[in-house]
Protein backbone atom coordinates (compact mmCIF):
# COMPACT_ATOMS: atom_id res chain seq x y z
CA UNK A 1 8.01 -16.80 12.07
CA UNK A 2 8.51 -13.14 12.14
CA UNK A 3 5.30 -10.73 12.24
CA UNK A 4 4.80 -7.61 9.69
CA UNK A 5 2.35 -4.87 9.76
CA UNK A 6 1.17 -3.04 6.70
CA UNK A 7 -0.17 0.29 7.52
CA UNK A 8 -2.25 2.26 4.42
CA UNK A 9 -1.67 5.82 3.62
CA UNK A 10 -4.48 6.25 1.29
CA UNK A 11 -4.85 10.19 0.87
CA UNK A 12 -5.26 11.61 4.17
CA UNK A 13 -6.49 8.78 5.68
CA UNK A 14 -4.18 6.74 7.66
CA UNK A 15 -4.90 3.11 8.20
CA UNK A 16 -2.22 1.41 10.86
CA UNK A 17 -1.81 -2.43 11.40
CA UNK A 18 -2.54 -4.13 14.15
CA UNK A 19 -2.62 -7.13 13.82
CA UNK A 20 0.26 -7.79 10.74
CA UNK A 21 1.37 -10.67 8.85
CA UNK A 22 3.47 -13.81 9.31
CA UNK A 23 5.96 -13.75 6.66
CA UNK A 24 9.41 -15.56 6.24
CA UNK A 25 11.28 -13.80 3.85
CA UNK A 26 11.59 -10.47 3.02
CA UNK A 27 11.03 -11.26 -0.65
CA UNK A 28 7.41 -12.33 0.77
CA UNK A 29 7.02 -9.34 2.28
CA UNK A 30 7.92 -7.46 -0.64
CA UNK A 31 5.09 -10.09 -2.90
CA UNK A 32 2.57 -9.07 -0.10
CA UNK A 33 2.88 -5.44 0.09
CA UNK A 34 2.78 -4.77 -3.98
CA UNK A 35 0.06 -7.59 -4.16
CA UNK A 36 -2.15 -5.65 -1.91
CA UNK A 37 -2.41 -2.34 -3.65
CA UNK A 38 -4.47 -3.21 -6.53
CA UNK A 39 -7.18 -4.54 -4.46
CA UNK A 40 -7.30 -1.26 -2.44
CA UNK A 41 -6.90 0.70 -5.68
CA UNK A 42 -9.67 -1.41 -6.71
CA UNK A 43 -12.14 -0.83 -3.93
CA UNK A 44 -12.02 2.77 -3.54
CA UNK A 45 -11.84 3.76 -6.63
CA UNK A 46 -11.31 7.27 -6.74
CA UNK A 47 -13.42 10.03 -7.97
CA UNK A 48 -10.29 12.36 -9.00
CA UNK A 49 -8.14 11.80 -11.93
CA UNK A 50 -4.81 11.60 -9.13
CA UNK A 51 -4.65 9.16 -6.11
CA UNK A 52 -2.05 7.32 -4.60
CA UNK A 53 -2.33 4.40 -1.73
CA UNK A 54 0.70 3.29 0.19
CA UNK A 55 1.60 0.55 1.52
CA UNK A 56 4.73 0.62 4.66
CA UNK A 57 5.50 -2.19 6.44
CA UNK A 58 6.94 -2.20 9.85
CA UNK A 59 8.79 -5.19 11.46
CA UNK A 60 8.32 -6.14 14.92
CA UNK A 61 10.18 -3.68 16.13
CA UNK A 62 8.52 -0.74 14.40
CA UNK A 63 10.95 -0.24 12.22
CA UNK A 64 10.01 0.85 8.86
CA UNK A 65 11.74 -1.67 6.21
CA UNK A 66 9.56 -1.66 2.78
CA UNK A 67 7.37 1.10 0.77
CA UNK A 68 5.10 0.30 -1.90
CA UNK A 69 3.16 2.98 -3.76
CA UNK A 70 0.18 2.64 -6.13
CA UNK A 71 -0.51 6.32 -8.40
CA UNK A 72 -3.43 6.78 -10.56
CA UNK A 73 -2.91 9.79 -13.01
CA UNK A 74 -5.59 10.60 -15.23
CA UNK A 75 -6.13 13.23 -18.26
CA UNK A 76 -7.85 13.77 -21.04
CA UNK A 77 -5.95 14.73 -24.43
CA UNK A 78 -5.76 17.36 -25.86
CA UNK A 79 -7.94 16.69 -28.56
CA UNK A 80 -10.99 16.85 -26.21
């Protein structure tokens, strides 16, 4: 079964895979990639009102072949 790495881009920090994932479709790859981002989201919650964690997997090859971004935008209204 083929092997996928999902590296993190979470603000300026760069987070590479090394180890990856078995996965046998691309339509699990896709489920695996969006799946993870609330759970990062989740545990670093940031302390800005804008942050955004991506999620790129590579194949085997190092090719890039799917992007998933999570984006937090926060205001208050106007009314505040």
């Amino acid at each position: 079964m083929p092997v996928y790495f999902f590296d993190i881009q979470d603000g300026d920090e760069f987070i590479e895979d090394e180890v990856g994932l078995e996965c046998e479709t691309y339509a699990t790859v896709r489920k695996a990639a969006i799946a993870a981002l609330p759970d990062m989201a989740q545990a670093v919650m940031p302390d800005s009102d804008h942050h955004a964690i991506t999620v790129t997997v590579r194949d085997e090859a190092g090719r890039r072949i799917f992007t998933a971004s999570l984006t937090l935008n926060a205001q208050w209204s106007d009314s505040n």
